[in-house]
C-alpha atoms as a PDB file:
ATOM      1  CA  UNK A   1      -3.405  -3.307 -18.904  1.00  0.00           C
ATOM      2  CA  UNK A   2      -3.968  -4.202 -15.076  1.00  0.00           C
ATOM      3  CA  UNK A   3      -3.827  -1.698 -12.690  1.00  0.00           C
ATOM      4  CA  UNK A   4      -1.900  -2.953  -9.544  1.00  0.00           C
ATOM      5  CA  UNK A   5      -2.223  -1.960  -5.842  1.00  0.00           C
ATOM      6  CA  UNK A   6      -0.155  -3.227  -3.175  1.00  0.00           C
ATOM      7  CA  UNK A   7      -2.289  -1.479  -0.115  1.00  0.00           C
ATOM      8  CA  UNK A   8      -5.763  -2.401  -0.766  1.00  0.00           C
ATOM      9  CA  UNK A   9      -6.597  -2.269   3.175  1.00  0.00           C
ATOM     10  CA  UNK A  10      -5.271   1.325   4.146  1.00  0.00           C
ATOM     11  CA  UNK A  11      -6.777   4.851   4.059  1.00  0.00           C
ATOM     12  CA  UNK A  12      -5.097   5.538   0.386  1.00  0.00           C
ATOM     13  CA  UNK A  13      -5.548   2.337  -1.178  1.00  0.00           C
ATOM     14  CA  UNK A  14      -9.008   1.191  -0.392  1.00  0.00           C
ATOM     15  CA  UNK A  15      -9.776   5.030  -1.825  1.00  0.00           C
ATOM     16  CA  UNK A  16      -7.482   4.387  -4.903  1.00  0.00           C
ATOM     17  CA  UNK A  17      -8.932   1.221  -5.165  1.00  0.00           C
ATOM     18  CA  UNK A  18     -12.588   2.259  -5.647  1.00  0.00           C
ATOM     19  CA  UNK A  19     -11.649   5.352  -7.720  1.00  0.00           C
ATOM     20  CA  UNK A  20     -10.306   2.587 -10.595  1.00  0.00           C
ATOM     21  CA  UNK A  21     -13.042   0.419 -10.148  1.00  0.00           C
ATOM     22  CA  UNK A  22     -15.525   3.330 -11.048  1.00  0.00           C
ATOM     23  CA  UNK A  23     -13.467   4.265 -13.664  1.00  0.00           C
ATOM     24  CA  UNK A  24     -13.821   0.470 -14.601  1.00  0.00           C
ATOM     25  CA  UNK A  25      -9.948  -0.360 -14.760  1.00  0.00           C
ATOM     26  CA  UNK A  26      -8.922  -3.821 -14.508  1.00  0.00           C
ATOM     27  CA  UNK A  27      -7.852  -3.814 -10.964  1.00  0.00           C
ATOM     28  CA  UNK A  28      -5.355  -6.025  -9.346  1.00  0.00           C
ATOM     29  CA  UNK A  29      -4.776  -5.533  -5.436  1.00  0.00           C
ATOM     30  CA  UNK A  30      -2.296  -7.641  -3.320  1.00  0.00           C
ATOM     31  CA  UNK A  31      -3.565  -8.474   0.287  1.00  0.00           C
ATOM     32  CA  UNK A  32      -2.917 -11.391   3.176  1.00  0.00           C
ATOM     33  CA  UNK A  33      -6.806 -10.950   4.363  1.00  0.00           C
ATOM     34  CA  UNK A  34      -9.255 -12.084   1.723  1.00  0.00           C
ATOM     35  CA  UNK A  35     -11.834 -10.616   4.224  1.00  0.00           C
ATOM     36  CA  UNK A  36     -10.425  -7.248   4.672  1.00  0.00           C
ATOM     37  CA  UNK A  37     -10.901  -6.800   0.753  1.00  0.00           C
ATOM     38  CA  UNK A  38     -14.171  -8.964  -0.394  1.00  0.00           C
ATOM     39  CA  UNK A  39     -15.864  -5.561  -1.005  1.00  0.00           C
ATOM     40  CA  UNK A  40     -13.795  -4.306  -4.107  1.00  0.00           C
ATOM     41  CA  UNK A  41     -13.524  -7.864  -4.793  1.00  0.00           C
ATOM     42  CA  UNK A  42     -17.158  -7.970  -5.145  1.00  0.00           C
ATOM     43  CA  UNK A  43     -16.722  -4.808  -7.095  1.00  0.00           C
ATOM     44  CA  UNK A  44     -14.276  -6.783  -9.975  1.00  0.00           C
ATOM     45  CA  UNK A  45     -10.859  -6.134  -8.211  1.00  0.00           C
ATOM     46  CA  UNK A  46      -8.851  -9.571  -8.832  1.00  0.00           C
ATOM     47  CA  UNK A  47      -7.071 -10.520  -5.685  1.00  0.00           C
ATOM     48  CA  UNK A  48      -3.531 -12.220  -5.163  1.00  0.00           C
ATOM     49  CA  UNK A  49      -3.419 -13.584  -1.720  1.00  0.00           C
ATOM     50  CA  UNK A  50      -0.201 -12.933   0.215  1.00  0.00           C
ATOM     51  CA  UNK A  51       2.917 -11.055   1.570  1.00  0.00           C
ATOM     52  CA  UNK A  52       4.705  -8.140   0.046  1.00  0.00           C
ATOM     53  CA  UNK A  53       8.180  -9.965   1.101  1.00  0.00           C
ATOM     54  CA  UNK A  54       6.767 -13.067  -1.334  1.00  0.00           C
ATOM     55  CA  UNK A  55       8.582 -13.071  -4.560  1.00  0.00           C
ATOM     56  CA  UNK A  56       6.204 -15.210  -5.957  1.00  0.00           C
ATOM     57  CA  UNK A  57       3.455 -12.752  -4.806  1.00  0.00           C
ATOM     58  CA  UNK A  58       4.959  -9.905  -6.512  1.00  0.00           C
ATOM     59  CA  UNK A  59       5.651 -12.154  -9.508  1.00  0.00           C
ATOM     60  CA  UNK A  60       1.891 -12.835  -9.728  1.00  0.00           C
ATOM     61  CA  UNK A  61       0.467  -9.909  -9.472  1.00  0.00           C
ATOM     62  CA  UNK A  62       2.812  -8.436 -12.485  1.00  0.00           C
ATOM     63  CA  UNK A  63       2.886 -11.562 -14.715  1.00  0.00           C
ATOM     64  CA  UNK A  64       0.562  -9.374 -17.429  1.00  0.00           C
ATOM     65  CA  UNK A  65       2.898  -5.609 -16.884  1.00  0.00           C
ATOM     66  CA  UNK A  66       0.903  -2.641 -16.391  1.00  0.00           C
ATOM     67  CA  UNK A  67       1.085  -0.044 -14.051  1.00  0.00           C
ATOM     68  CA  UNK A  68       1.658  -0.118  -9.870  1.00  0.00           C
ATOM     69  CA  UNK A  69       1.164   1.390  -7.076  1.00  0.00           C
ATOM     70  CA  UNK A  70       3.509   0.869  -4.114  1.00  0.00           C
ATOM     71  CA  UNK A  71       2.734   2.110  -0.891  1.00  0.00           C
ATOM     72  CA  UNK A  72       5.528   1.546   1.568  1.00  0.00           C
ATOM     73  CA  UNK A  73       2.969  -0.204   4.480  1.00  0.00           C
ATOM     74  CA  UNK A  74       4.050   1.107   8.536  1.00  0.00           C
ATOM     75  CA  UNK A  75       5.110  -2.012   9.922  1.00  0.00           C
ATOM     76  CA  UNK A  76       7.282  -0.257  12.807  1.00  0.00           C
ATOM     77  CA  UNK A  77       8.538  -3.282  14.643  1.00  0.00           C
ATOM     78  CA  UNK A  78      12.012  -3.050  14.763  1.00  0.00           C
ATOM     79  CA  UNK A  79      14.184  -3.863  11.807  1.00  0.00           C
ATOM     80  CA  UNK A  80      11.236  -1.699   9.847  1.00  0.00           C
ATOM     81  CA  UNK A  81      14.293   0.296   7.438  1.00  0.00           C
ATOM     82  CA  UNK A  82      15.736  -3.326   6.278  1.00  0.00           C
ATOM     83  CA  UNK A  83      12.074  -4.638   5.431  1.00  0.00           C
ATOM     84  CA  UNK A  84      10.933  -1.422   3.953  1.00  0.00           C
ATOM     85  CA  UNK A  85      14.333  -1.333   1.421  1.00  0.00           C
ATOM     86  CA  UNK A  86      13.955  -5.250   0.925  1.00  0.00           C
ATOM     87  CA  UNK A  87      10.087  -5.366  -0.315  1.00  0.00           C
ATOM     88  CA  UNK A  88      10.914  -1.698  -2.623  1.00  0.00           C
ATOM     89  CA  UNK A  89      13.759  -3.882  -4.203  1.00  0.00           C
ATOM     90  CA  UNK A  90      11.672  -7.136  -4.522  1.00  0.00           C
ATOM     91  CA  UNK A  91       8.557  -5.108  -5.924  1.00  0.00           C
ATOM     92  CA  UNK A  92      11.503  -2.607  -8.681  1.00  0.00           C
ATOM     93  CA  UNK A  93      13.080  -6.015  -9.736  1.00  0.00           C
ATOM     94  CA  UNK A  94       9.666  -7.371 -10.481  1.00  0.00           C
ATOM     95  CA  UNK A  95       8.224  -5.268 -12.319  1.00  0.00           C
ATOM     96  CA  UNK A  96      11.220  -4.339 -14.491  1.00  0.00           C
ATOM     97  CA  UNK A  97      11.424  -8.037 -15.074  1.00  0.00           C
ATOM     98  CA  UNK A  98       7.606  -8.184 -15.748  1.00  0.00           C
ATOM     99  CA  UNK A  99       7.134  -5.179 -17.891  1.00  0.00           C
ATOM    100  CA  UNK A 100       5.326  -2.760 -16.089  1.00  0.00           C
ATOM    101  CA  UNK A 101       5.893  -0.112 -17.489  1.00  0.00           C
ATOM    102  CA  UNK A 102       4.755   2.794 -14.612  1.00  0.00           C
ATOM    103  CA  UNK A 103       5.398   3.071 -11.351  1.00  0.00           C
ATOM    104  CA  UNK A 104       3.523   5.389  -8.984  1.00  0.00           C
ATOM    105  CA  UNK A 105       5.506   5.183  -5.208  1.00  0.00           C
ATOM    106  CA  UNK A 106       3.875   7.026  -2.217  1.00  0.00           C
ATOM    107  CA  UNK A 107       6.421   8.807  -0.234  1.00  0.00           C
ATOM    108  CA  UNK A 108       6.187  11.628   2.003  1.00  0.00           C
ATOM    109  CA  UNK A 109       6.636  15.290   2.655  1.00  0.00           C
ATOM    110  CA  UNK A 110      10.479  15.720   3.993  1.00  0.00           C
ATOM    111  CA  UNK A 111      11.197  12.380   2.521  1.00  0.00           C
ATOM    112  CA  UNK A 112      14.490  14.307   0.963  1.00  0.00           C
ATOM    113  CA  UNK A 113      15.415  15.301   4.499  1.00  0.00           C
ATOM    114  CA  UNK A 114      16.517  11.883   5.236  1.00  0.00           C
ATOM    115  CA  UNK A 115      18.109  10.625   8.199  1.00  0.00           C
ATOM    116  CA  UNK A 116      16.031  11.872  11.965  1.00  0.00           C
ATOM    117  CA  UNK A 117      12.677  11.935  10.413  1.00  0.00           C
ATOM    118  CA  UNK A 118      11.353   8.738  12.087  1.00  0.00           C
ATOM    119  CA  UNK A 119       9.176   5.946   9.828  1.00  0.00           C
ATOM    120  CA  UNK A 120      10.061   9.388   6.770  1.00  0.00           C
ATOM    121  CA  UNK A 121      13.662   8.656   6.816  1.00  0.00           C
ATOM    122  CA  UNK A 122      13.574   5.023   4.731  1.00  0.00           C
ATOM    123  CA  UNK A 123      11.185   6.671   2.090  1.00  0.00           C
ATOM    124  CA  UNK A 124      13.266   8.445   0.494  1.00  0.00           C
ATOM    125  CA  UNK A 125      15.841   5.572   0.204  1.00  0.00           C
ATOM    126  CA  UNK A 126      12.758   3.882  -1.308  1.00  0.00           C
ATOM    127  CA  UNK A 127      12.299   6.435  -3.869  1.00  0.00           C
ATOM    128  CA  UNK A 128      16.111   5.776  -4.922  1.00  0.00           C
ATOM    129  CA  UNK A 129      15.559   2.017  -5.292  1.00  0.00           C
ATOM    130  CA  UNK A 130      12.417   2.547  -7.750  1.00  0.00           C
ATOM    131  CA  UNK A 131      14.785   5.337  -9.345  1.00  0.00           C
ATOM    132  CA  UNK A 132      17.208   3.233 -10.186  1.00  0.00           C
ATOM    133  CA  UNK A 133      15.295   0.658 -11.724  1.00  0.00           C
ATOM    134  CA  UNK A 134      12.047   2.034 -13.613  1.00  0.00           C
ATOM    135  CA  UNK A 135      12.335   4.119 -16.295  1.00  0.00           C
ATOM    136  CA  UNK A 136       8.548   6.152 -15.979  1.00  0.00           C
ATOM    137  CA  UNK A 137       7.935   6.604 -12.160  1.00  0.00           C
ATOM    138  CA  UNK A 138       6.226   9.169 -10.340  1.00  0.00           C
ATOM    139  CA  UNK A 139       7.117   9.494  -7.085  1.00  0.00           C
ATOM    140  CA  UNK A 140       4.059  11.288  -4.460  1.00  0.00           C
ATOM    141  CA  UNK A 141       5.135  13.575  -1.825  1.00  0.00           C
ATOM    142  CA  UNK A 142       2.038  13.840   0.336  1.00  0.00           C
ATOM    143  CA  UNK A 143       1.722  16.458   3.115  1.00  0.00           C
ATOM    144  CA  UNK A 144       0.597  15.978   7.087  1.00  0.00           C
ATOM    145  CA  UNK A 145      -2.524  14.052   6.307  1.00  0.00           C
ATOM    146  CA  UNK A 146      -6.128  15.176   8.200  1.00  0.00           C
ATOM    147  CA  UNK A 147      -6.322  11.724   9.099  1.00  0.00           C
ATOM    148  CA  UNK A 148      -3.905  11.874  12.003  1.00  0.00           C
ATOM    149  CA  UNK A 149      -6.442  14.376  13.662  1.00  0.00           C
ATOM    150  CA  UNK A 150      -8.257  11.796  14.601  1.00  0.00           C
ATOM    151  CA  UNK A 151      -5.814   9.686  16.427  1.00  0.00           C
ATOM    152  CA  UNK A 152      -7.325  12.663  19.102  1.00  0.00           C
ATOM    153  CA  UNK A 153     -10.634  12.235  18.932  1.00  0.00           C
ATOM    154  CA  UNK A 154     -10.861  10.904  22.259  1.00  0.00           C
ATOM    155  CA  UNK A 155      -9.717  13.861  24.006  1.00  0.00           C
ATOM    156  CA  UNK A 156     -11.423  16.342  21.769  1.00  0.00           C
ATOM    157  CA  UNK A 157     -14.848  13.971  22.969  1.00  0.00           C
ATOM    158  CA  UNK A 158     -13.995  13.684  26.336  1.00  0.00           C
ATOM    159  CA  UNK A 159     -11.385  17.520  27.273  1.00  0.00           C
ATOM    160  CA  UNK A 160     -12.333  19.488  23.939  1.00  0.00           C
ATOM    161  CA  UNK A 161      -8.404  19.238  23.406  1.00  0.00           C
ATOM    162  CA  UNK A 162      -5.887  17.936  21.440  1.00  0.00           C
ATOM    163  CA  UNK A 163      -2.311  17.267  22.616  1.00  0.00           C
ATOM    164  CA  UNK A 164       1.187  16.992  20.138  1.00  0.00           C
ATOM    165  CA  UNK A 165       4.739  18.443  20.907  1.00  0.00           C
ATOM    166  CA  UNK A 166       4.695  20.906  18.344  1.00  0.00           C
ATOM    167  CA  UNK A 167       4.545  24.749  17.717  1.00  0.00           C
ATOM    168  CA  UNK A 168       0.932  25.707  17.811  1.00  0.00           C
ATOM    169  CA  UNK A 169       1.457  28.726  15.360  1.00  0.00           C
ATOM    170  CA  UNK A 170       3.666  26.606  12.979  1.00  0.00           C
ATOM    171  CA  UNK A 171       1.802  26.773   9.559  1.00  0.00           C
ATOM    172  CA  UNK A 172       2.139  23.382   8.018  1.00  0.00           C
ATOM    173  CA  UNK A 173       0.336  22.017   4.512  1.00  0.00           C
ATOM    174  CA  UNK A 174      -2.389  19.444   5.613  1.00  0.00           C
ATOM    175  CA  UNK A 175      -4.187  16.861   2.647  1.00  0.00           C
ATOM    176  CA  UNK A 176      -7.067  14.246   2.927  1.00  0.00           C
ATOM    177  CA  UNK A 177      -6.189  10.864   2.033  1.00  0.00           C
ATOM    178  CA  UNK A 178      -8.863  10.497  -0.502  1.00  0.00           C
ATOM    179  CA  UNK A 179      -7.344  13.854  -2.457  1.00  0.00           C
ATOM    180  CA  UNK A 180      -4.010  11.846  -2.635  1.00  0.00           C
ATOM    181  CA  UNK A 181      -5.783   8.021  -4.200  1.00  0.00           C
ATOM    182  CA  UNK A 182      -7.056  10.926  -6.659  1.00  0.00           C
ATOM    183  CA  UNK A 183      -4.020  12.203  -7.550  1.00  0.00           C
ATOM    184  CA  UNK A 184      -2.753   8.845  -7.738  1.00  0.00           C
ATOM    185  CA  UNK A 185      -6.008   7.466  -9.609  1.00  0.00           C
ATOM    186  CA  UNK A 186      -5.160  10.184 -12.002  1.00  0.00           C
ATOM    187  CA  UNK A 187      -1.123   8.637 -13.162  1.00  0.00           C
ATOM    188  CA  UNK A 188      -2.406   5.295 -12.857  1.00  0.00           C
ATOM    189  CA  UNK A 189      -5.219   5.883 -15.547  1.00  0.00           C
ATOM    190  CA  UNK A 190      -3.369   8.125 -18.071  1.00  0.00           C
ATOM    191  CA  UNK A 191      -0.227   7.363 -18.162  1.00  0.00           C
ATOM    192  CA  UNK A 192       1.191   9.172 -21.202  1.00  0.00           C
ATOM    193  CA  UNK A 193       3.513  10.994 -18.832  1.00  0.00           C
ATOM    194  CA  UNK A 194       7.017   9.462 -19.130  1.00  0.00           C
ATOM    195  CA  UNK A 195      10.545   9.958 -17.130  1.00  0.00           C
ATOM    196  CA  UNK A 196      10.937  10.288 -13.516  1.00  0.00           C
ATOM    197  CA  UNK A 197       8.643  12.881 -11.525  1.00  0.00           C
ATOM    198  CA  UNK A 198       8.032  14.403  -8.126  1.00  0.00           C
ATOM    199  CA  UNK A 199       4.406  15.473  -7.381  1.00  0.00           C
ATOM    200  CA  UNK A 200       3.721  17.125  -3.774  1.00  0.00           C
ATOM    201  CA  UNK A 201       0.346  16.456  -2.879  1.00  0.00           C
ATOM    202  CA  UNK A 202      -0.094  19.561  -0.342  1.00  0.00           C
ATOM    203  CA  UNK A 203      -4.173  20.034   0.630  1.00  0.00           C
ATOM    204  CA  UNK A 204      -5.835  23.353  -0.282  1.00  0.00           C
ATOM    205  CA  UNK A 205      -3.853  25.508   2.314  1.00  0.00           C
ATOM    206  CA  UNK A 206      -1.277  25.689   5.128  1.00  0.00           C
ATOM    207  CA  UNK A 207      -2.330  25.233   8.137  1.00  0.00           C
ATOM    208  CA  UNK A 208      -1.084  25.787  11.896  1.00  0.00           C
ATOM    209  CA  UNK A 209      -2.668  23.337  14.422  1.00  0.00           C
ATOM    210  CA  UNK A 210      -3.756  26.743  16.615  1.00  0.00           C
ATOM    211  CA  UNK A 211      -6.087  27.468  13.257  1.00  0.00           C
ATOM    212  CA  UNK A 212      -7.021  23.899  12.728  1.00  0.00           C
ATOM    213  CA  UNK A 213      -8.404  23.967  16.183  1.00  0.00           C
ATOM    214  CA  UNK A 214     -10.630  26.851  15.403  1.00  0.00           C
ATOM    215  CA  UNK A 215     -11.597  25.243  12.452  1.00  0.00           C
ATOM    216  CA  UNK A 216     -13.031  21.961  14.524  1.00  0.00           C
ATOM    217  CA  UNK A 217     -14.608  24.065  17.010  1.00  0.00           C
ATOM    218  CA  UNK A 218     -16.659  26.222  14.510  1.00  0.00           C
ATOM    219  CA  UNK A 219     -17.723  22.305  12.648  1.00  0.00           C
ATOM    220  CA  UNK A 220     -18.463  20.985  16.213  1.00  0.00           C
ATOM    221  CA  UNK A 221     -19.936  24.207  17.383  1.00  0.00           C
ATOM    222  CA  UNK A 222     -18.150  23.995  20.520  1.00  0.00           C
ATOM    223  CA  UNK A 223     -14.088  24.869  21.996  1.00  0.00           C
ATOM    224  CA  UNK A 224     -11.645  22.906  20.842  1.00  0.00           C
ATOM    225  CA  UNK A 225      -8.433  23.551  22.114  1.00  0.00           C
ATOM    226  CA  UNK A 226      -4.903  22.812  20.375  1.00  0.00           C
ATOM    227  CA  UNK A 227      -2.427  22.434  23.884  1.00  0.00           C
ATOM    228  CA  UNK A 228       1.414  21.858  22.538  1.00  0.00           C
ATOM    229  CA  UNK A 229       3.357  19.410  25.207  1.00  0.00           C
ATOM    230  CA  UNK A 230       6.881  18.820  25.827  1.00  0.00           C
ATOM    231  CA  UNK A 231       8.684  16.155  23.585  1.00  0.00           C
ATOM    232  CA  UNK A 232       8.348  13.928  27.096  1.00  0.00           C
ATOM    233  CA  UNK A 233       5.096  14.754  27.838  1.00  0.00           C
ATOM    234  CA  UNK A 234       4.210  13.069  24.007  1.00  0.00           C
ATOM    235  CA  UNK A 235       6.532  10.224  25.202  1.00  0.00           C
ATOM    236  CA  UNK A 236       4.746   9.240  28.257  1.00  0.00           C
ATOM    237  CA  UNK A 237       1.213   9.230  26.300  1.00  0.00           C
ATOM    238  CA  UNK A 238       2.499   7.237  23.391  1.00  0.00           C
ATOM    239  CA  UNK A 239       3.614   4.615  25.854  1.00  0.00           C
ATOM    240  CA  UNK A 240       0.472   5.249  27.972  1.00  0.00           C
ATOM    241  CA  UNK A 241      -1.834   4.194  24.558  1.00  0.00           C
ATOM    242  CA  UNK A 242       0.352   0.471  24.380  1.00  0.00           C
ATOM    243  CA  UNK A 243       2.826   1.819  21.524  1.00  0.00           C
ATOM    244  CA  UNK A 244       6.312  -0.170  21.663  1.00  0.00           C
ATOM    245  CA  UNK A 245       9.593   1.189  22.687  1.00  0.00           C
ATOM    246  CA  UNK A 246      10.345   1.069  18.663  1.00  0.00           C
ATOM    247  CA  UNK A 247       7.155   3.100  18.162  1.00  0.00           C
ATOM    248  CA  UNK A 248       7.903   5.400  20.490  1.00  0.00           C
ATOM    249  CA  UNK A 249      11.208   5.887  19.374  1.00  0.00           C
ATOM    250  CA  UNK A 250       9.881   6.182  15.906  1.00  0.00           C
ATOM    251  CA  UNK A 251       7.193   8.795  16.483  1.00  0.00           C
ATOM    252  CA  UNK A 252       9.291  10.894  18.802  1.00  0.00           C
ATOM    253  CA  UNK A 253      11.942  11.444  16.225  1.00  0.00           C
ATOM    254  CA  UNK A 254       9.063  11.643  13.726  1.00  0.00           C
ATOM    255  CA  UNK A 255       7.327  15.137  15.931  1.00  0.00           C
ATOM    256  CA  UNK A 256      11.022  16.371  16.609  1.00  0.00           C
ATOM    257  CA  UNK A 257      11.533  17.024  12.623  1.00  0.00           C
ATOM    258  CA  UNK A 258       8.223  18.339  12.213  1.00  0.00           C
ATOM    259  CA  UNK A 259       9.104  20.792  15.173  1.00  0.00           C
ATOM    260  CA  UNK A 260      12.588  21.639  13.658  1.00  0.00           C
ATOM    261  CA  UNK A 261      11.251  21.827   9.983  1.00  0.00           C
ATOM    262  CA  UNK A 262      12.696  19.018   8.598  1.00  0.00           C
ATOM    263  CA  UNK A 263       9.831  17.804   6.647  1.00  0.00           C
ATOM    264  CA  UNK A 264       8.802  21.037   4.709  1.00  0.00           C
ATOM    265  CA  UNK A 265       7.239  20.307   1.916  1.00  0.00           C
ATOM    266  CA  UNK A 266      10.510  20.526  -0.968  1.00  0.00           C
ATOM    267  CA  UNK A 267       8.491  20.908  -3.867  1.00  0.00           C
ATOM    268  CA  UNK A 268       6.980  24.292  -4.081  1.00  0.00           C
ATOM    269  CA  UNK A 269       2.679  24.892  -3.665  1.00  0.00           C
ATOM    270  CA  UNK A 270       1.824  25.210  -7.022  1.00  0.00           C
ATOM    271  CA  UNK A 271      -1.954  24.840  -8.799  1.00  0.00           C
ATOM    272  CA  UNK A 272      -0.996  21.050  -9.464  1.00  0.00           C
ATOM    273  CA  UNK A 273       0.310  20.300  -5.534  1.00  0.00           C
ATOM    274  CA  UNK A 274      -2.885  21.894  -4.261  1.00  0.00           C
ATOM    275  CA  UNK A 275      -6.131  19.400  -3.840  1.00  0.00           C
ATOM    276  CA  UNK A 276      -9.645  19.994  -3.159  1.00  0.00           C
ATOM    277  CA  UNK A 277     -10.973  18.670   0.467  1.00  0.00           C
ATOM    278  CA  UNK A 278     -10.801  21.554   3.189  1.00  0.00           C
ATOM    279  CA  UNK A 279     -10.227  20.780   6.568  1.00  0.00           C
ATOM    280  CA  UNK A 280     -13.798  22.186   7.405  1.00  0.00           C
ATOM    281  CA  UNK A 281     -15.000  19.473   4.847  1.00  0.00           C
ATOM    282  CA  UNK A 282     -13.101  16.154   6.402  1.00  0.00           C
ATOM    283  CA  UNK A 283     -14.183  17.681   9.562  1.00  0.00           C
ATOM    284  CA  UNK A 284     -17.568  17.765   8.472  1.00  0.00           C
ATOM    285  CA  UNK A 285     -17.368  14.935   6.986  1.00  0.00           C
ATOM    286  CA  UNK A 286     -15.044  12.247   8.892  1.00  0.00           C
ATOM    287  CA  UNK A 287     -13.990  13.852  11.935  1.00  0.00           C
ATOM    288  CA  UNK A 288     -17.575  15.287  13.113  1.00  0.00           C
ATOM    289  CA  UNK A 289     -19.025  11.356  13.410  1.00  0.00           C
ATOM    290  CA  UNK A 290     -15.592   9.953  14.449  1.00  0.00           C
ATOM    291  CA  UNK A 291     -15.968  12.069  18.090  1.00  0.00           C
ATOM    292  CA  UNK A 292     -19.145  11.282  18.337  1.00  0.00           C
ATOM    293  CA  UNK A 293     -18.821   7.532  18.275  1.00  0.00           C
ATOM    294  CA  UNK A 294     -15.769   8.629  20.790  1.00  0.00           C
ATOM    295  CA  UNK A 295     -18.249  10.351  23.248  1.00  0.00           C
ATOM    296  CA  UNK A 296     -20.536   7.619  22.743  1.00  0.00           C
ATOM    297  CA  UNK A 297     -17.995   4.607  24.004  1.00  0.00           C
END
């Protein structure tokens, strides 16, 4: 039975997306940029060309059942809630109509909390309009991933700093992307699990952004310094980068729940919730060549 993926481009998805293909899984990804993806089509992935808001789209890709993935992409343009809800229902009425008979949803950390929780606050709305329609879904709570350390790579090149309005002693689960396409590989290729499940996907180990620090500094062998800022300090130098107004908005309310501990983790850390890649290892291994390509530019 196909394996379908709606995010073939992103972090989780392209990783998700080769992890099948290894496994050699016949491998269906959805995508509007044949270009973006002719790698894992090269690699056997079959390709439907299109939009996620395309009913037709949706329709194609689970004509023969099987089993999806649905990522909830971060379009934040205004009117992002509405188009998130719309596509979850489009994609939860197709495949019930189309027999698939497993659904594995990304959703978030905090997703529960709801309201206040910035581009958060609609996933867990999505995980009630998959809920309501599939009978075997498993639903991935993934914690603060490593990745958004390098939306700082510039100042840790350029200051040996990085800048967020947000406790520095605040211990907070951090996971690689790649650990949560395993997780996900994982449901998508055995799926004799059945019912409706919540898996937290929670790194090896809590993590404060005062210890993270130390732990870049000892990979770089130099200081790198973790410098919390006011909530309108963070403002100012998300507008300074080009964000819009919405984004803003969004990513403001988005640090203000972190900061007031809306989006623990609800599901406890258990030996399932707790994957393999240490900070010290995506710093090694992703971060370390990211800031140097920064200090290069």
């Amino acid at each position: 039975m196909p394996l379908i993926i709606n995010t073939p481009t992103g972090n989780i998805g392209r990783a998700l997306s080769g992890f099948l293909l290894e496994e050699k899984a016949d491998v269906i990804i959805i995508g509007r940029h044949p270009e973006k993806v002719a790698d894992l089509v090269a690699r056997g992935a079959r390709l439907i060309t299109g939009s996620l808001d395309d009913p037709q789209v949706l329709q194609k890709a689970m004509q023969d059942g099987g089993t999806l993935f649905w990522l909830t992409p971060p379009n934040l343009v205004p009117g992002y809630p509405q188009w998130a809800r719309m596509i979850a229902g489009l994609a939860a009425d197709t495949a019930n109509a189309q027999g698939v008979d497993h659904i594995v949803v990304l959703s978030s950390v905090g997703a529960q909390a709801g309201p206040g929780t910035g581009p958060v606050a609609v996933l867990g709305e999505v995980e009630n309009i998959f809920k309501a329609q599939c009978t075997n879904l498993a639903v991935l709570r993934p914690a603060y991933f490593m990745e958004n350390l390098l939306h700082h790579t510039a100042t840790i090149a350029a200051e040996g700093a990085f800048y967020l309005p947000l406790q520095a002693t605040r211990n907070l689960p951090m996971v690689a992307t790649r650990d949560i396409a395993n997780v996900a590989a994982g449901l998508m290729l055995d799926t004799s699990w059945s019912g409706h499940r919540i898996v937290g996907v929670h790194g090896p180990e809590d993590l404060s952004h005062a210890r993270a620090a130390e732990i870049i500094s000892a990979e770089l062998d130099r200081t790198v310094t973790f410098v919390p800022v006011t909530p309108e300090q963070a403002r100012r130098a998300l507008q300074q980068m080009g964000l819009s107004d919405y984004e803003v908005d969004m990513y403001s309310e988005l640090y203000a729940a972190m900061a007031d501990g809306k989006l623990e983790p609800a599901e406890p850390r258990t030996a399932e919730t707790t994957t393999p890649t240490s900070l010290a290892q995506f710093v090694r291994e992703v971060m370390k060549p990211a800031i140097g390509h920064a200090a290069e530019a």
